[in-house]
PDB file of N, CA and C in Angstrom:
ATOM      1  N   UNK A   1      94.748  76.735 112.107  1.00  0.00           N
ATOM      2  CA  UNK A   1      95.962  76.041 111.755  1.00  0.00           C
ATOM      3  C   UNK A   1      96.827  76.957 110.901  1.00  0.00           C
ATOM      4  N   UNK A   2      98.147  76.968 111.118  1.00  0.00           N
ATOM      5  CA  UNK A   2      99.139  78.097 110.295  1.00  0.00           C
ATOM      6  C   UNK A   2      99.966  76.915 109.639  1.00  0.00           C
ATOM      7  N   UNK A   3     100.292  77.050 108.359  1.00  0.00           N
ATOM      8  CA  UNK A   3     100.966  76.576 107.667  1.00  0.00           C
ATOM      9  C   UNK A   3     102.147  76.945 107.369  1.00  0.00           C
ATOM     10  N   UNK A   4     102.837  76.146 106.981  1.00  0.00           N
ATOM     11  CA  UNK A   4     104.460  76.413 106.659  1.00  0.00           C
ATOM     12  C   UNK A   4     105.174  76.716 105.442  1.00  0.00           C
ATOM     13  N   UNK A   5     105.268  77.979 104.922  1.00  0.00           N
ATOM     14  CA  UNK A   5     106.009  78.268 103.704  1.00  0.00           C
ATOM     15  C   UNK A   5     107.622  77.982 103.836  1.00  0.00           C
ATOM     16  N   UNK A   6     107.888  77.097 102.517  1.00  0.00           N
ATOM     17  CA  UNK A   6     109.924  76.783 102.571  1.00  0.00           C
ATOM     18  C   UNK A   6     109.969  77.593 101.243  1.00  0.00           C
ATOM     19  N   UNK A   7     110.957  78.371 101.702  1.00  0.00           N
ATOM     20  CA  UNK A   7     111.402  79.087 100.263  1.00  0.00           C
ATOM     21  C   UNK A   7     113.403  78.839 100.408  1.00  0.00           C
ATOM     22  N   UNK A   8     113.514  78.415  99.212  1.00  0.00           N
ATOM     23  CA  UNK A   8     114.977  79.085  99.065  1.00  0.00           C
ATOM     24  C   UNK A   8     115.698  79.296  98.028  1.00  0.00           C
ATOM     25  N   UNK A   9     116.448  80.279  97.111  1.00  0.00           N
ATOM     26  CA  UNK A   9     116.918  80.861  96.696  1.00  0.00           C
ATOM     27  C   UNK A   9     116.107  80.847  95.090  1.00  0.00           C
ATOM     28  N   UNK A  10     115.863  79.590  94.802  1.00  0.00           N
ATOM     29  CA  UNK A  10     115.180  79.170  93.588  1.00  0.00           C
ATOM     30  C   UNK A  10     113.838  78.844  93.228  1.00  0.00           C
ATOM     31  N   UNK A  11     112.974  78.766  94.718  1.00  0.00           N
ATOM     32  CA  UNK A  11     111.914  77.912  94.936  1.00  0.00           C
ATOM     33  C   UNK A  11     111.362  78.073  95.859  1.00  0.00           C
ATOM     34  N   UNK A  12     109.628  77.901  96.340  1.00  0.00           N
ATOM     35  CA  UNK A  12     109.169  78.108  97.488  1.00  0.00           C
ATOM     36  C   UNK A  12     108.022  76.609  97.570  1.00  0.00           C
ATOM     37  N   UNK A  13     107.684  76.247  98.747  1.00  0.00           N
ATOM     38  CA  UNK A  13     106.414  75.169  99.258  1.00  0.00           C
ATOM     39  C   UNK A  13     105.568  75.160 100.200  1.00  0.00           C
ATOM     40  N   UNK A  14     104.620  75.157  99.860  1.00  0.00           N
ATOM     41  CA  UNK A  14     103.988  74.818 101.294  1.00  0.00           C
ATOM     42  C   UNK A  14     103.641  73.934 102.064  1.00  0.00           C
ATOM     43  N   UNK A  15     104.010  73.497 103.418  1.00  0.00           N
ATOM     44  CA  UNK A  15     103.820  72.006 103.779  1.00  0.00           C
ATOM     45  C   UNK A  15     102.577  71.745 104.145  1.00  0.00           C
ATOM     46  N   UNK A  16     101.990  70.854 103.780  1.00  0.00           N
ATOM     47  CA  UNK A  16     100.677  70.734 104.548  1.00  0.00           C
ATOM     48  C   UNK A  16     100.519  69.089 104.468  1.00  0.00           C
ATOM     49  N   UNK A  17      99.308  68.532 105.531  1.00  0.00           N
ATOM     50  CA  UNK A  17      99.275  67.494 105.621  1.00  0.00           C
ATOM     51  C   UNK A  17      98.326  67.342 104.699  1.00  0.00           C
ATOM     52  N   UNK A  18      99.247  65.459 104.368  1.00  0.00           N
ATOM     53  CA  UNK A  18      98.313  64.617 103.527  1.00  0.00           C
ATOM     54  C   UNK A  18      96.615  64.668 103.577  1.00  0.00           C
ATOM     55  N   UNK A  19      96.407  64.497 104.494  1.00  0.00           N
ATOM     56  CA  UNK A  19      95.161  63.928 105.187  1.00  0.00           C
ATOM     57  C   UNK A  19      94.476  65.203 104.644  1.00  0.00           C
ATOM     58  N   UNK A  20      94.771  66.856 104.798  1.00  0.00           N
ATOM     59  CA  UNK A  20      93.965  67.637 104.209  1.00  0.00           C
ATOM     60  C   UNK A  20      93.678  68.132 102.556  1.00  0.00           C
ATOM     61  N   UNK A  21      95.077  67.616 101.900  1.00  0.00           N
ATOM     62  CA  UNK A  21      95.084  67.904 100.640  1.00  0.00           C
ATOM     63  C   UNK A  21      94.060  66.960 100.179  1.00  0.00           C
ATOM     64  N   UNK A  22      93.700  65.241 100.873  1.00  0.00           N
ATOM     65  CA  UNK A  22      92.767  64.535 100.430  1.00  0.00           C
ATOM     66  C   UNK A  22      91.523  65.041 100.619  1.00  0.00           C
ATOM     67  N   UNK A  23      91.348  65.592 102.002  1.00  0.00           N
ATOM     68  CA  UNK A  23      90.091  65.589 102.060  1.00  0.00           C
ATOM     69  C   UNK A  23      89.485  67.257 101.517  1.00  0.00           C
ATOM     70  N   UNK A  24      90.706  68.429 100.853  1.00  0.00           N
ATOM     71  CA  UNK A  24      89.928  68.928 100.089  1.00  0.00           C
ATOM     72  C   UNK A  24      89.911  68.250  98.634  1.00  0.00           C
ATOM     73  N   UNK A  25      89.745  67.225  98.273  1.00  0.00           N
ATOM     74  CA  UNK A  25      89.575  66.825  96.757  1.00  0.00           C
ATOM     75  C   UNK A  25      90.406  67.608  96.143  1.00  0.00           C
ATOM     76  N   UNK A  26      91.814  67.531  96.044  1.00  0.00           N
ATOM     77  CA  UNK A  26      92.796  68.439  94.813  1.00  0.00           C
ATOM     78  C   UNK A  26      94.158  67.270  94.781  1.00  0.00           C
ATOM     79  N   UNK A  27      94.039  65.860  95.416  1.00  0.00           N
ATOM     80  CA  UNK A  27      95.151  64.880  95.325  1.00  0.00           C
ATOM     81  C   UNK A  27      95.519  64.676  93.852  1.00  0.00           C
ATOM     82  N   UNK A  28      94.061  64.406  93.201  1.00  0.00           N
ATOM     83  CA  UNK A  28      94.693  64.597  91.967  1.00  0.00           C
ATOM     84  C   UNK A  28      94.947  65.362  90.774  1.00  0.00           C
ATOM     85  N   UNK A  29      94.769  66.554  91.405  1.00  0.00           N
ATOM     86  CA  UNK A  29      94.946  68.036  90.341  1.00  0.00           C
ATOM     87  C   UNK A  29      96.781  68.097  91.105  1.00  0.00           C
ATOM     88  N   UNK A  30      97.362  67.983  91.660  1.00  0.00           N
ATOM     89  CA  UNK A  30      98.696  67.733  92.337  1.00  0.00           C
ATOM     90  C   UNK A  30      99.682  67.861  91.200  1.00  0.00           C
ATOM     91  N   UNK A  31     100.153  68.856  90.727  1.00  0.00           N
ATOM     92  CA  UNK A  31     101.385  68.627  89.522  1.00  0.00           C
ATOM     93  C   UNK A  31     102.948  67.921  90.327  1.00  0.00           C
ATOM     94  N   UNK A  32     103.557  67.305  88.898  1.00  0.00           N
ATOM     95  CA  UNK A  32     104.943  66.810  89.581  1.00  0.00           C
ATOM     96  C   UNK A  32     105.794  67.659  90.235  1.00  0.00           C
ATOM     97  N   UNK A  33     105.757  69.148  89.860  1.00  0.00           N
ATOM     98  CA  UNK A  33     106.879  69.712  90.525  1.00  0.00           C
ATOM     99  C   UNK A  33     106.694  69.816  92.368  1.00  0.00           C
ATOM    100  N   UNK A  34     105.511  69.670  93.138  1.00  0.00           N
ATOM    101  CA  UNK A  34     105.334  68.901  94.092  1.00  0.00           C
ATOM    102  C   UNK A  34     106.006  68.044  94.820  1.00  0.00           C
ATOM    103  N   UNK A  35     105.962  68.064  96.120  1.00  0.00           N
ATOM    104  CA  UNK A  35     107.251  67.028  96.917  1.00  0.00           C
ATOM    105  C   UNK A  35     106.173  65.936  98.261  1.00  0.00           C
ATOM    106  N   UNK A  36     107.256  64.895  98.874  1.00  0.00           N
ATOM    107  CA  UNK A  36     106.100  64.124  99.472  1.00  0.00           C
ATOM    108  C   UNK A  36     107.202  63.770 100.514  1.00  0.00           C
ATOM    109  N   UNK A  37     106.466  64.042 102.302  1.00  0.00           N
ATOM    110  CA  UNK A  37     107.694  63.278 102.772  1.00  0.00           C
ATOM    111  C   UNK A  37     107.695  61.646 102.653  1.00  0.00           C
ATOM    112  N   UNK A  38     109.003  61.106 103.226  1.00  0.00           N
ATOM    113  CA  UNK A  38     108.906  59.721 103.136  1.00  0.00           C
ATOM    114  C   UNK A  38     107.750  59.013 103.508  1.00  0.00           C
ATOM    115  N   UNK A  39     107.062  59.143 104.794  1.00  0.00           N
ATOM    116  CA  UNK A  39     105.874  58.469 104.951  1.00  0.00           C
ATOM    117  C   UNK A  39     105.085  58.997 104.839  1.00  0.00           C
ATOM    118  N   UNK A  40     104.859  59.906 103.733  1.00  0.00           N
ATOM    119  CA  UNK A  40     103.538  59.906 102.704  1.00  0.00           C
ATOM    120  C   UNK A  40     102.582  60.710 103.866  1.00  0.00           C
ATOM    121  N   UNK A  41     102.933  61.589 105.118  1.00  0.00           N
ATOM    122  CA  UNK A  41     101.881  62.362 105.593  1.00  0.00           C
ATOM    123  C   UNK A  41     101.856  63.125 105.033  1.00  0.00           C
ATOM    124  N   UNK A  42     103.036  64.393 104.488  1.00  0.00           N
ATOM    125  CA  UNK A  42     103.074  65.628 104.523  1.00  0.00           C
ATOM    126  C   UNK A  42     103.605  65.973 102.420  1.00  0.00           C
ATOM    127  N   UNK A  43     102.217  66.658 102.437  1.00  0.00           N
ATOM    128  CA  UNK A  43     103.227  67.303 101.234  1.00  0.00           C
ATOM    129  C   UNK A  43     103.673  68.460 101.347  1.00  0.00           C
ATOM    130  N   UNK A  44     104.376  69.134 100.514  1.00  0.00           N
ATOM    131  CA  UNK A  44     105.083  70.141 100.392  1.00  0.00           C
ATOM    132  C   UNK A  44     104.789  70.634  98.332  1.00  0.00           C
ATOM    133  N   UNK A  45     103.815  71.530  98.657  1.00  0.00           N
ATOM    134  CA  UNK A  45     103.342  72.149  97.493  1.00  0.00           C
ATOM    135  C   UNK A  45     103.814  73.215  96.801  1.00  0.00           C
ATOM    136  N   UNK A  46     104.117  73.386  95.677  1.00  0.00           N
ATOM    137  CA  UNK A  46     104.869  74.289  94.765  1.00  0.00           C
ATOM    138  C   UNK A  46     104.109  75.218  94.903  1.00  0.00           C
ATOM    139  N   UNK A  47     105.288  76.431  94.962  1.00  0.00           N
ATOM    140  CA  UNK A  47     104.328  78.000  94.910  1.00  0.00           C
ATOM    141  C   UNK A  47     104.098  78.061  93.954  1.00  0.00           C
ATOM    142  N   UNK A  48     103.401  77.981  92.694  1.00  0.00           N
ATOM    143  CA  UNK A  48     103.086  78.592  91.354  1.00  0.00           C
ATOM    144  C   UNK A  48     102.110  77.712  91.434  1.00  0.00           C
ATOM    145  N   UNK A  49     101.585  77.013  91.465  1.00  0.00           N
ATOM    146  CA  UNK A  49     100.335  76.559  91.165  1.00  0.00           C
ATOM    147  C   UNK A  49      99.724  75.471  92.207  1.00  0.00           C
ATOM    148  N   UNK A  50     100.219  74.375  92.716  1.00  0.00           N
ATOM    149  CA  UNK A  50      99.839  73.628  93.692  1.00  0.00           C
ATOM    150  C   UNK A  50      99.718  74.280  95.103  1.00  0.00           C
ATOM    151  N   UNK A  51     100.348  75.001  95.564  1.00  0.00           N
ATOM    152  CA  UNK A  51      99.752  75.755  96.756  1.00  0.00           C
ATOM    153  C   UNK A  51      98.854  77.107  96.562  1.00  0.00           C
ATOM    154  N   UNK A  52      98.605  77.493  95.933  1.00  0.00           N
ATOM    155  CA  UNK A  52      97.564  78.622  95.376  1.00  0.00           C
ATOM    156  C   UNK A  52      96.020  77.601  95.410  1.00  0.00           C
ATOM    157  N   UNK A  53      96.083  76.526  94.634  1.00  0.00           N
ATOM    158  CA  UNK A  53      95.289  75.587  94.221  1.00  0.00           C
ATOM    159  C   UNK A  53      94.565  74.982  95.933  1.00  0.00           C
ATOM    160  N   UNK A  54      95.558  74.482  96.765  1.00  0.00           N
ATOM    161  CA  UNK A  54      95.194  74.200  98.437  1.00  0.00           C
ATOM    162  C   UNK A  54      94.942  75.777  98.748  1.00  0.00           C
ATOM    163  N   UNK A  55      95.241  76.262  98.868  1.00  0.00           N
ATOM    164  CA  UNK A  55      94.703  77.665  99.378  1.00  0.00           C
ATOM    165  C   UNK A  55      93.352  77.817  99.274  1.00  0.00           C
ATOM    166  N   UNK A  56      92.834  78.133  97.717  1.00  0.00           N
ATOM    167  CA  UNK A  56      91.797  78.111  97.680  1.00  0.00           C
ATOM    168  C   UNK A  56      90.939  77.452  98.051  1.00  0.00           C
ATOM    169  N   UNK A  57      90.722  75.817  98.137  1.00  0.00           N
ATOM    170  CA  UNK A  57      89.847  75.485  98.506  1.00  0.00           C
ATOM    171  C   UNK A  57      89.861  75.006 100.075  1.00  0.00           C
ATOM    172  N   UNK A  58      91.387  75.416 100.616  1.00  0.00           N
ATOM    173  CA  UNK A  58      91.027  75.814 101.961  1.00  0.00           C
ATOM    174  C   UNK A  58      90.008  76.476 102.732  1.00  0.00           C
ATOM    175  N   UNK A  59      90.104  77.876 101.675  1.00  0.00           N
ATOM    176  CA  UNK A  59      89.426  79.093 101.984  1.00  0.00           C
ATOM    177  C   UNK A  59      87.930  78.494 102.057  1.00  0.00           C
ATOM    178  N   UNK A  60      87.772  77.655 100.912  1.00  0.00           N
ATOM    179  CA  UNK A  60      86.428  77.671  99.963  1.00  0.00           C
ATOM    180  C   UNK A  60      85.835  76.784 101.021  1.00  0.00           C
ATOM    181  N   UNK A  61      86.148  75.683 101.990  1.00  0.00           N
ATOM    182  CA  UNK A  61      85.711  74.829 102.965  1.00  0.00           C
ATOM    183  C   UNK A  61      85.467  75.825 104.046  1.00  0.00           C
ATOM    184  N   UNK A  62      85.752  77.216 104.102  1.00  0.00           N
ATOM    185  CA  UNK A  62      85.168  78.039 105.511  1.00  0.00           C
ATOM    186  C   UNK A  62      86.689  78.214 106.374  1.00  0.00           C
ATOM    187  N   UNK A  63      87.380  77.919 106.307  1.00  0.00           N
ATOM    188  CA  UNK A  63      88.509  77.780 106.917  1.00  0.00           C
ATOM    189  C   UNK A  63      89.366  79.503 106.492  1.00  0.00           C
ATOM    190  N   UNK A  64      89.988  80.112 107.358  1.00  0.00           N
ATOM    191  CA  UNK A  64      91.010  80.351 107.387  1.00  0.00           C
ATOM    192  C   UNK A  64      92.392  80.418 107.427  1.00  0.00           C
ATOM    193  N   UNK A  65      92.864  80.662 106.038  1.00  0.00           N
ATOM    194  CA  UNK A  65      94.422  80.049 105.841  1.00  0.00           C
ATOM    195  C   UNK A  65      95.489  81.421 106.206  1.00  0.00           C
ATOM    196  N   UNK A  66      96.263  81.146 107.106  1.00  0.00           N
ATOM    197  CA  UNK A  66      96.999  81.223 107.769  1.00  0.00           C
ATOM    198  C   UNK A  66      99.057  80.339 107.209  1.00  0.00           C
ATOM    199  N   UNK A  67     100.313  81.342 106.943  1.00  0.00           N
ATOM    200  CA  UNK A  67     101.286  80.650 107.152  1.00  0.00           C
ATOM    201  C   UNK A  67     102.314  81.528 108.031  1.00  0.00           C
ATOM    202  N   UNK A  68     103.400  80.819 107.895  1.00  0.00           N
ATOM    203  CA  UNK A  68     104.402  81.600 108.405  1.00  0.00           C
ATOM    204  C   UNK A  68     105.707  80.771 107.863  1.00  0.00           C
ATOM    205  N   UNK A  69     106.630  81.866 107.240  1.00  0.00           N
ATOM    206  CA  UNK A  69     107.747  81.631 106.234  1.00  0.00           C
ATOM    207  C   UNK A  69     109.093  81.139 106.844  1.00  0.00           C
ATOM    208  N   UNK A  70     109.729  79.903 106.405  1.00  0.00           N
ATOM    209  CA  UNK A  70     111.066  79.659 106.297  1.00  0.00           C
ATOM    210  C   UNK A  70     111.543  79.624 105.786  1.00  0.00           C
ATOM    211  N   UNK A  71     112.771  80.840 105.523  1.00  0.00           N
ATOM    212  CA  UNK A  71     113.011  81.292 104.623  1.00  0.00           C
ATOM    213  C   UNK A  71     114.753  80.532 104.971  1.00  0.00           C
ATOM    214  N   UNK A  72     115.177  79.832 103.560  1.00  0.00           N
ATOM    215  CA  UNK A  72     116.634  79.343 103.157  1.00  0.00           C
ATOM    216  C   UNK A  72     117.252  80.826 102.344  1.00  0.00           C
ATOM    217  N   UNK A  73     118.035  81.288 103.244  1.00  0.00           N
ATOM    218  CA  UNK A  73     119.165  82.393 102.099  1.00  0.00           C
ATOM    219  C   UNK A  73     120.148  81.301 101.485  1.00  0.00           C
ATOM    220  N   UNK A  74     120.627  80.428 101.824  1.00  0.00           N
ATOM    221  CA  UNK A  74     121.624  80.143 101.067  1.00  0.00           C
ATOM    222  C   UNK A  74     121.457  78.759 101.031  1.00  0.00           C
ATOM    223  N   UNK A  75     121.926  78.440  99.662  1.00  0.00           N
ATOM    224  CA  UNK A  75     121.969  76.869  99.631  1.00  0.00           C
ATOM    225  C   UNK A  75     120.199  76.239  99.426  1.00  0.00           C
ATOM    226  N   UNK A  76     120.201  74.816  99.368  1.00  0.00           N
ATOM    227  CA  UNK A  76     119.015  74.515  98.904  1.00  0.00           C
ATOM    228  C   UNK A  76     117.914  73.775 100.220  1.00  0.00           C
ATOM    229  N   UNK A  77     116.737  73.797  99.802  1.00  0.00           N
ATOM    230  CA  UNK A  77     115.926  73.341 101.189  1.00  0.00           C
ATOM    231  C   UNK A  77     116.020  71.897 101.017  1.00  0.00           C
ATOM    232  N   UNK A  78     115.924  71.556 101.884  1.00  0.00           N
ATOM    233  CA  UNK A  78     115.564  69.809 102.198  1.00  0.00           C
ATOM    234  C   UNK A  78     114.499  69.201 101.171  1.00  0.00           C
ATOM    235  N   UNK A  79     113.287  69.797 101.459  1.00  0.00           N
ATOM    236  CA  UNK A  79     112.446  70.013  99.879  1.00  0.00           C
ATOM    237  C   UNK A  79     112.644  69.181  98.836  1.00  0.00           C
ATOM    238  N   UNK A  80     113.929  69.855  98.308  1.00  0.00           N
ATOM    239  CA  UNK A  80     114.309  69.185  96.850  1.00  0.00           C
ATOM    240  C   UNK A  80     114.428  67.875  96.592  1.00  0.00           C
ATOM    241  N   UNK A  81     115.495  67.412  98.289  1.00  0.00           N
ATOM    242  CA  UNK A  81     115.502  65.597  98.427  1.00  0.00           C
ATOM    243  C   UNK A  81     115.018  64.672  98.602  1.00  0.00           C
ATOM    244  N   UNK A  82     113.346  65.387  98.540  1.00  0.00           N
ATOM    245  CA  UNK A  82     112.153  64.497  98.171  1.00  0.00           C
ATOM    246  C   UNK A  82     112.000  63.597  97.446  1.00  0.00           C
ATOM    247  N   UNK A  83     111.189  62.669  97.759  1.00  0.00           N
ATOM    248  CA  UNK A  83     110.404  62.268  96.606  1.00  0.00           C
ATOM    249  C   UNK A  83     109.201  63.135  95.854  1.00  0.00           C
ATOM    250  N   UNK A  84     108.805  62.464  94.774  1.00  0.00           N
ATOM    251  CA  UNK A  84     107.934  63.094  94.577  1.00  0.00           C
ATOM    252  C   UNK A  84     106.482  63.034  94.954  1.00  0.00           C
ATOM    253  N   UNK A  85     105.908  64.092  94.666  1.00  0.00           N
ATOM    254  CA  UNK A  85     104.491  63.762  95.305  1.00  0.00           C
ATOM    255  C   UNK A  85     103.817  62.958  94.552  1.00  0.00           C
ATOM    256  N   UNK A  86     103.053  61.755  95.443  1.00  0.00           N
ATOM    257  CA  UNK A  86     102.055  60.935  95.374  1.00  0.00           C
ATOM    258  C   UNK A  86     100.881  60.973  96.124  1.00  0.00           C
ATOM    259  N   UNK A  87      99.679  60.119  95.206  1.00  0.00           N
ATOM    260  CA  UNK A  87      98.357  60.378  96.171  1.00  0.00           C
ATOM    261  C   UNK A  87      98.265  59.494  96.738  1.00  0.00           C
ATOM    262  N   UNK A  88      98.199  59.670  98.046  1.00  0.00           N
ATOM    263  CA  UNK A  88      98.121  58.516  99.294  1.00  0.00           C
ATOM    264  C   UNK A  88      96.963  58.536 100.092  1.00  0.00           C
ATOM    265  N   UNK A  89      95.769  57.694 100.444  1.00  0.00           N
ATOM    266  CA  UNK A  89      95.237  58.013 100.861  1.00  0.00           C
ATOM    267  C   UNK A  89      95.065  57.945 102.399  1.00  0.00           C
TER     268      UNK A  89
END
């Protein structure tokens, strides 16, 4: 599975689904700066600490993590007009 890095000008995330952030146990290590789409499948994890944090214990389950970058030059990502992240199970 390849994951999705959003970066733009100020900020970067990684999207990944709900369903895996639960089932590596880190829903509630999840800081606010974190984003959630509306129906609560997909988060979108802050580069500084919440996606480093899924990374690892991606890795740590045997898995190979894998992304590929969308990169915003100008203006802000969709991202921001989130809500925030919640643990959903």
């Amino acid at each position: 599975m390849k994951f999705k890095y959003i970066s733009d000008p100020g900020h970067g995330w990684l999207e990944a689904p709900m369903h895996l952030v639960n089932e590596l146990g880190i829903a509630e290590s999840i800081s606010s700066y974190s984003y959630m789409s509306q129906d609560g499948r997909t988060a979108y994890l802050e580069e500084d600490c919440d996606a480093p944090k899924f990374k690892k214990a991606y890795e740590a389950s045997g898995r190979k993590f894998e992304y590929y970058e969308q990169v915003i030059p100008n203006g802000e990502a969709f991202v921001r007009r989130l809500g925030g992240f919640r643990k959903v199970n």
